[in-house]
PDB file of N, CA and C in Angstrom:
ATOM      1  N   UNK A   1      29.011-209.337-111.201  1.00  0.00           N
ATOM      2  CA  UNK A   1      30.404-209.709-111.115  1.00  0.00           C
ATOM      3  C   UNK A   1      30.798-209.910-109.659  1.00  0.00           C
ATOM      4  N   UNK A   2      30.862-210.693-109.474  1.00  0.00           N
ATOM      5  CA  UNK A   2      31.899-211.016-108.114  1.00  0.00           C
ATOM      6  C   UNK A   2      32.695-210.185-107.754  1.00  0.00           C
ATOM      7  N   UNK A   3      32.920-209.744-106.441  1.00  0.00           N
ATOM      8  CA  UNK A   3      33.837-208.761-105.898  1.00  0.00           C
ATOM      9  C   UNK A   3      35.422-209.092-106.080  1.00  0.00           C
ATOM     10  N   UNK A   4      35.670-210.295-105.836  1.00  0.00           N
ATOM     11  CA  UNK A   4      36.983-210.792-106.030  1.00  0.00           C
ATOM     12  C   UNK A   4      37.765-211.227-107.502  1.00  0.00           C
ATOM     13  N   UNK A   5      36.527-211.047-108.755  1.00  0.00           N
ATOM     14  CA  UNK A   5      37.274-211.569-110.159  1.00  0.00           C
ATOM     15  C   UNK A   5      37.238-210.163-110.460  1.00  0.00           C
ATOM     16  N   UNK A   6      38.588-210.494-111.591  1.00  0.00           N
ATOM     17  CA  UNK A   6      38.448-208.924-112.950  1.00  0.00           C
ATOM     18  C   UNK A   6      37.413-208.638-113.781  1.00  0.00           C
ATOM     19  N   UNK A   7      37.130-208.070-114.178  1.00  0.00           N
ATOM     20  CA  UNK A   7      36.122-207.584-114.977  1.00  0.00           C
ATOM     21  C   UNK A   7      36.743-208.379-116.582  1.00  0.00           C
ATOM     22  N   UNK A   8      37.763-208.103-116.837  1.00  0.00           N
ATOM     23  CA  UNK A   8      38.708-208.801-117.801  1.00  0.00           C
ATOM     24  C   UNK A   8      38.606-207.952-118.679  1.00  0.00           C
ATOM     25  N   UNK A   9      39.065-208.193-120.422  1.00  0.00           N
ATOM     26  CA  UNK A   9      39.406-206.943-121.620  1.00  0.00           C
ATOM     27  C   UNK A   9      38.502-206.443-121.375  1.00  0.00           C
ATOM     28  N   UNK A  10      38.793-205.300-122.214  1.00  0.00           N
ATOM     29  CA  UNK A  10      38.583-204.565-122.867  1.00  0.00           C
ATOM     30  C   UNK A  10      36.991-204.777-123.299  1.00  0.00           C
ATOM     31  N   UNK A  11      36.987-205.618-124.389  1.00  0.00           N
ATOM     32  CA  UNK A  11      35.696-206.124-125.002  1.00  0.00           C
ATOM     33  C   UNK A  11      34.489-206.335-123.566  1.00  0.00           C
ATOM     34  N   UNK A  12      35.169-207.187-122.720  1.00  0.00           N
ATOM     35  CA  UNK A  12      33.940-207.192-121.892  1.00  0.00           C
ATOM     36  C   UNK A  12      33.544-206.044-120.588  1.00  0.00           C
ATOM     37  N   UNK A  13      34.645-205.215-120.186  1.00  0.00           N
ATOM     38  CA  UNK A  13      34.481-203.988-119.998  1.00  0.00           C
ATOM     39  C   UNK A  13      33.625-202.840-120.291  1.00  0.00           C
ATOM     40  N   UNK A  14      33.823-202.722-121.518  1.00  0.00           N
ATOM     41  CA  UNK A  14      32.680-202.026-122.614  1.00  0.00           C
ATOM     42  C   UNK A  14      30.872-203.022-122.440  1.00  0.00           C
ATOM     43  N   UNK A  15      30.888-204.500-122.699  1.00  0.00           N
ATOM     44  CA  UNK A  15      29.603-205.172-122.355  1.00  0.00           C
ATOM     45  C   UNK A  15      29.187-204.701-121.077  1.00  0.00           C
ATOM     46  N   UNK A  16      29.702-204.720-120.313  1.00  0.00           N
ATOM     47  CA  UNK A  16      29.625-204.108-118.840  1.00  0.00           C
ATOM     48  C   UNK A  16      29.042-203.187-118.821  1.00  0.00           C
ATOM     49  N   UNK A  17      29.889-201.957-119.148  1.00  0.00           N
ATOM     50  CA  UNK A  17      29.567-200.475-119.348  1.00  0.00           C
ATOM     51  C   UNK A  17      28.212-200.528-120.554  1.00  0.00           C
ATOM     52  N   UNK A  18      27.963-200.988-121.561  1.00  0.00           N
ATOM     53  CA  UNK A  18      26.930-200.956-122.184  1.00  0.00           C
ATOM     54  C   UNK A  18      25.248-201.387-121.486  1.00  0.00           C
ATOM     55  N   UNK A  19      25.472-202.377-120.595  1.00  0.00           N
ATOM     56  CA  UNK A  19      24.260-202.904-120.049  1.00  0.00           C
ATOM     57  C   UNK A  19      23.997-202.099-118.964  1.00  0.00           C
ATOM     58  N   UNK A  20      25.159-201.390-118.506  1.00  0.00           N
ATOM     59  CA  UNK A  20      25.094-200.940-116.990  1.00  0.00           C
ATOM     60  C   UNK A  20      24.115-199.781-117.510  1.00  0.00           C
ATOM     61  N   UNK A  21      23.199-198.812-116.576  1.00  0.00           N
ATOM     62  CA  UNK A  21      21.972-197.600-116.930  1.00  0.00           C
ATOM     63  C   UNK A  21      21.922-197.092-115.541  1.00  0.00           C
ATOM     64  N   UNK A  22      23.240-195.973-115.480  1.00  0.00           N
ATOM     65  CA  UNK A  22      22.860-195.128-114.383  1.00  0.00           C
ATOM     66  C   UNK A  22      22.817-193.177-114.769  1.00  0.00           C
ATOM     67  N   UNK A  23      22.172-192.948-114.352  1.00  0.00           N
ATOM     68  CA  UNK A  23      22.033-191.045-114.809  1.00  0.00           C
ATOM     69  C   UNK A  23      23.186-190.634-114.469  1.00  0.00           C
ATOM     70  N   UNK A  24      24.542-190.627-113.742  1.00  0.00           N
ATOM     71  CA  UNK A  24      25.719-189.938-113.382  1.00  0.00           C
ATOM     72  C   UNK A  24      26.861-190.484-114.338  1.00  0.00           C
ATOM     73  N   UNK A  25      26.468-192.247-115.020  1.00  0.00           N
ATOM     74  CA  UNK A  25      27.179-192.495-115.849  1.00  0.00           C
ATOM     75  C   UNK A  25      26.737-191.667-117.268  1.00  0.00           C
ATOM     76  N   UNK A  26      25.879-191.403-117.714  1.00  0.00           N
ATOM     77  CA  UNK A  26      25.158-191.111-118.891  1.00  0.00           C
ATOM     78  C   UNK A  26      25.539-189.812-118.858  1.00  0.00           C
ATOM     79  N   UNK A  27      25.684-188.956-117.813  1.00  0.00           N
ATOM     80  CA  UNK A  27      25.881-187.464-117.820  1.00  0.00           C
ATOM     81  C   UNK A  27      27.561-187.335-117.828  1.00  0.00           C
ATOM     82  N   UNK A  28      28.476-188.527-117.541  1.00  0.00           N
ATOM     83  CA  UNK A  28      29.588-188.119-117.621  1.00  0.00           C
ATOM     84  C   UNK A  28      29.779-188.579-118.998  1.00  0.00           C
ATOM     85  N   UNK A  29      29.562-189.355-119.578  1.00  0.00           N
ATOM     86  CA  UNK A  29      29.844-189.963-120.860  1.00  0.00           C
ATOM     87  C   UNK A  29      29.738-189.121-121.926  1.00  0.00           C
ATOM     88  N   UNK A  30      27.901-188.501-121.616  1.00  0.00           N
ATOM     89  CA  UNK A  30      27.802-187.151-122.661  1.00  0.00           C
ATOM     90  C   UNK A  30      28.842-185.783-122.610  1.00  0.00           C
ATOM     91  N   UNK A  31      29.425-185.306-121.289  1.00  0.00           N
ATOM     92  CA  UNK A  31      30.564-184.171-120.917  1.00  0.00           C
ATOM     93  C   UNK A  31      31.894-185.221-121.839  1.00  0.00           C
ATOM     94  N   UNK A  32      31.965-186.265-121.378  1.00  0.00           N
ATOM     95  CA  UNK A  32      33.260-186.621-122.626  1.00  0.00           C
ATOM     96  C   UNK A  32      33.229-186.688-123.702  1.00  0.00           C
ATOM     97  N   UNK A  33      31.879-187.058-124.342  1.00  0.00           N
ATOM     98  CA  UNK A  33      32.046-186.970-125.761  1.00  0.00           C
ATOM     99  C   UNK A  33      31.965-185.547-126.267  1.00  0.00           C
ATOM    100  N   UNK A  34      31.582-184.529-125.252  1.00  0.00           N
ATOM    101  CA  UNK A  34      31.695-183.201-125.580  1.00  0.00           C
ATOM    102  C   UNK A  34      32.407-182.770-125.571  1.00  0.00           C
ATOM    103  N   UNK A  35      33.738-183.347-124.997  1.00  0.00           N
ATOM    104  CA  UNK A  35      35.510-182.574-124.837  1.00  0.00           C
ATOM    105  C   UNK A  35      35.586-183.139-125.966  1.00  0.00           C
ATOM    106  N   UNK A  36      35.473-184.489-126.026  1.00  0.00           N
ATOM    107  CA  UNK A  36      36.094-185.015-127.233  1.00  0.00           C
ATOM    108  C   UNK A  36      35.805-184.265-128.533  1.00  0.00           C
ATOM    109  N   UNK A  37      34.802-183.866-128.404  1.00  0.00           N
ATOM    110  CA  UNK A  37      34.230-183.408-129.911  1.00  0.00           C
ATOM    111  C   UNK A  37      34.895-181.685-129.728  1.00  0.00           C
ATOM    112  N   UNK A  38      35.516-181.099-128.868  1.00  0.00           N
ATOM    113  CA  UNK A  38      35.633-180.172-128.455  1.00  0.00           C
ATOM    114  C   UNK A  38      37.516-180.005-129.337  1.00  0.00           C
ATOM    115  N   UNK A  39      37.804-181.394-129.913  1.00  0.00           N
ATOM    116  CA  UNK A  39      39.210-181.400-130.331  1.00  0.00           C
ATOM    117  C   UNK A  39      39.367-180.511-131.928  1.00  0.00           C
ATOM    118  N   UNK A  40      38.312-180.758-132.561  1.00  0.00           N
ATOM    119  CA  UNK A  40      38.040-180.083-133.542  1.00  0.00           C
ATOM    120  C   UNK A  40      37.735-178.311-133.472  1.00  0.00           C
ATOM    121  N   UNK A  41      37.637-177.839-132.481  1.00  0.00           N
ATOM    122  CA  UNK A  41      37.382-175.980-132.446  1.00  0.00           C
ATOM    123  C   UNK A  41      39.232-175.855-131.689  1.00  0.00           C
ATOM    124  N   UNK A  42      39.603-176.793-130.422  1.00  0.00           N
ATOM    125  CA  UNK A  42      41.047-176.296-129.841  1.00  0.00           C
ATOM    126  C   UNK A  42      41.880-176.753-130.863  1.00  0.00           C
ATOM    127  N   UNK A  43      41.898-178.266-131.624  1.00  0.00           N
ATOM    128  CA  UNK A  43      43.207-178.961-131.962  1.00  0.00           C
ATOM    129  C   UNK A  43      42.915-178.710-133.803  1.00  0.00           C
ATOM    130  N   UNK A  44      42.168-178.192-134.249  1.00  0.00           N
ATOM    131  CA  UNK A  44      41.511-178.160-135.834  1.00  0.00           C
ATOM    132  C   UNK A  44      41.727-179.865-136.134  1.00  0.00           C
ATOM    133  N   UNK A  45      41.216-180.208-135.529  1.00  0.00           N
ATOM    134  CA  UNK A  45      41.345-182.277-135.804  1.00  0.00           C
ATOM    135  C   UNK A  45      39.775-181.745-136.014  1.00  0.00           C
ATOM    136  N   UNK A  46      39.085-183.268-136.973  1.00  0.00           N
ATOM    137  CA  UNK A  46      38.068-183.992-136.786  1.00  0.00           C
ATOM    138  C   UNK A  46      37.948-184.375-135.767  1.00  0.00           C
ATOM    139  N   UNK A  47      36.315-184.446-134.933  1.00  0.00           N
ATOM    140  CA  UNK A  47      36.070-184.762-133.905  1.00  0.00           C
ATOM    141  C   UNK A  47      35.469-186.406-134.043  1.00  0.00           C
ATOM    142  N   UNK A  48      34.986-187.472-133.202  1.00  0.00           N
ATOM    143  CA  UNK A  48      34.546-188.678-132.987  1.00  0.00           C
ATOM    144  C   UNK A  48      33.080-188.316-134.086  1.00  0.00           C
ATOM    145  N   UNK A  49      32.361-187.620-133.673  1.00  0.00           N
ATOM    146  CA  UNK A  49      31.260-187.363-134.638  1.00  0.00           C
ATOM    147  C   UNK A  49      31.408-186.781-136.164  1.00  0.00           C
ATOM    148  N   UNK A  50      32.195-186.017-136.272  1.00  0.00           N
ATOM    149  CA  UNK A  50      32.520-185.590-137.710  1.00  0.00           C
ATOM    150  C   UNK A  50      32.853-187.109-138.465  1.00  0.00           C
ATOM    151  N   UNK A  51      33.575-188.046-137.801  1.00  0.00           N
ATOM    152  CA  UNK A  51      34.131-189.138-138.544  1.00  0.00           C
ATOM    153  C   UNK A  51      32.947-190.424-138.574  1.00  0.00           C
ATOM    154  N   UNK A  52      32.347-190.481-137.626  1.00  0.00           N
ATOM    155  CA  UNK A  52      30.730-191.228-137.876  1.00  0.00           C
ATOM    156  C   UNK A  52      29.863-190.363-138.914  1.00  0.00           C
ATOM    157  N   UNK A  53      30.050-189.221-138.788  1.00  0.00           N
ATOM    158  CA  UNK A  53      28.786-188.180-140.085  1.00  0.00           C
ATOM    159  C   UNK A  53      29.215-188.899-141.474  1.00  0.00           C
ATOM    160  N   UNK A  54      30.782-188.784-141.878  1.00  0.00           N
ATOM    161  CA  UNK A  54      31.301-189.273-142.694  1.00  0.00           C
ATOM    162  C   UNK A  54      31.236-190.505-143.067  1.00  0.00           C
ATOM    163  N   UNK A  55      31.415-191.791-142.602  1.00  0.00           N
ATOM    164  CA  UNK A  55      31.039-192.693-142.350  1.00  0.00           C
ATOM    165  C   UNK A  55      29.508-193.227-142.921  1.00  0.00           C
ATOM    166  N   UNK A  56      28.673-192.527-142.178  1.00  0.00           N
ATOM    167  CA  UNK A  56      27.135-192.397-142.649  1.00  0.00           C
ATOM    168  C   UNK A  56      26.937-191.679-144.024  1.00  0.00           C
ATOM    169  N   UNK A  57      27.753-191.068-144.298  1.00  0.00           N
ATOM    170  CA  UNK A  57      27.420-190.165-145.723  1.00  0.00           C
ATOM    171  C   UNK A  57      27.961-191.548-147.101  1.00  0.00           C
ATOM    172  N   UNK A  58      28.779-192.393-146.753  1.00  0.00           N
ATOM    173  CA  UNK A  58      29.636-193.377-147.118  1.00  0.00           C
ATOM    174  C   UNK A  58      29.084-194.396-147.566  1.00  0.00           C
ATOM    175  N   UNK A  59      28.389-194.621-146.782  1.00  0.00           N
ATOM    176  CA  UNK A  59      26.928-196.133-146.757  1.00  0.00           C
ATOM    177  C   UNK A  59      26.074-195.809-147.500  1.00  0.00           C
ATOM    178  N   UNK A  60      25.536-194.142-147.309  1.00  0.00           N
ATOM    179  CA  UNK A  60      24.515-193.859-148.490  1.00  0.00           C
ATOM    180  C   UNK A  60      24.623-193.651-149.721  1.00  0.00           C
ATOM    181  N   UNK A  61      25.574-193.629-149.982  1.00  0.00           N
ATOM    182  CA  UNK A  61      26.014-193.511-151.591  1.00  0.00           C
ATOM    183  C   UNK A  61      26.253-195.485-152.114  1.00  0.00           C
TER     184      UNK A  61
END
């Protein structure tokens, strides 16, 4: 990407972030999906993974 254009949505943000492969990105990503999943023991919500488990249980039937 050029220093001077936007990166632009959303959608290609994420393409970005998907191709990009660095160890400090990968280690922060895994600590967020661990708060995140962390909403289900503080907030009694379903966490991001409880709702993919579900999801997967969904397809197999």
């Amino acid at each position: 990407w050029p220093p001077d254009k936007p990166i632009g949505t959303a959608q290609e943000v994420a393409c970005l972030l998907w191709n990009y492969e660095n160890k400090d990105l990968e280690i922060m990503l895994l600590q967020w999906l661990n708060v995140i999943d962390d909403l289900k023991i503080y907030c009694n919500e379903d966490g991001p993974s409880d709702r993919f488990h579900d999801l997967l249980l969904k397809k197999g039937r």
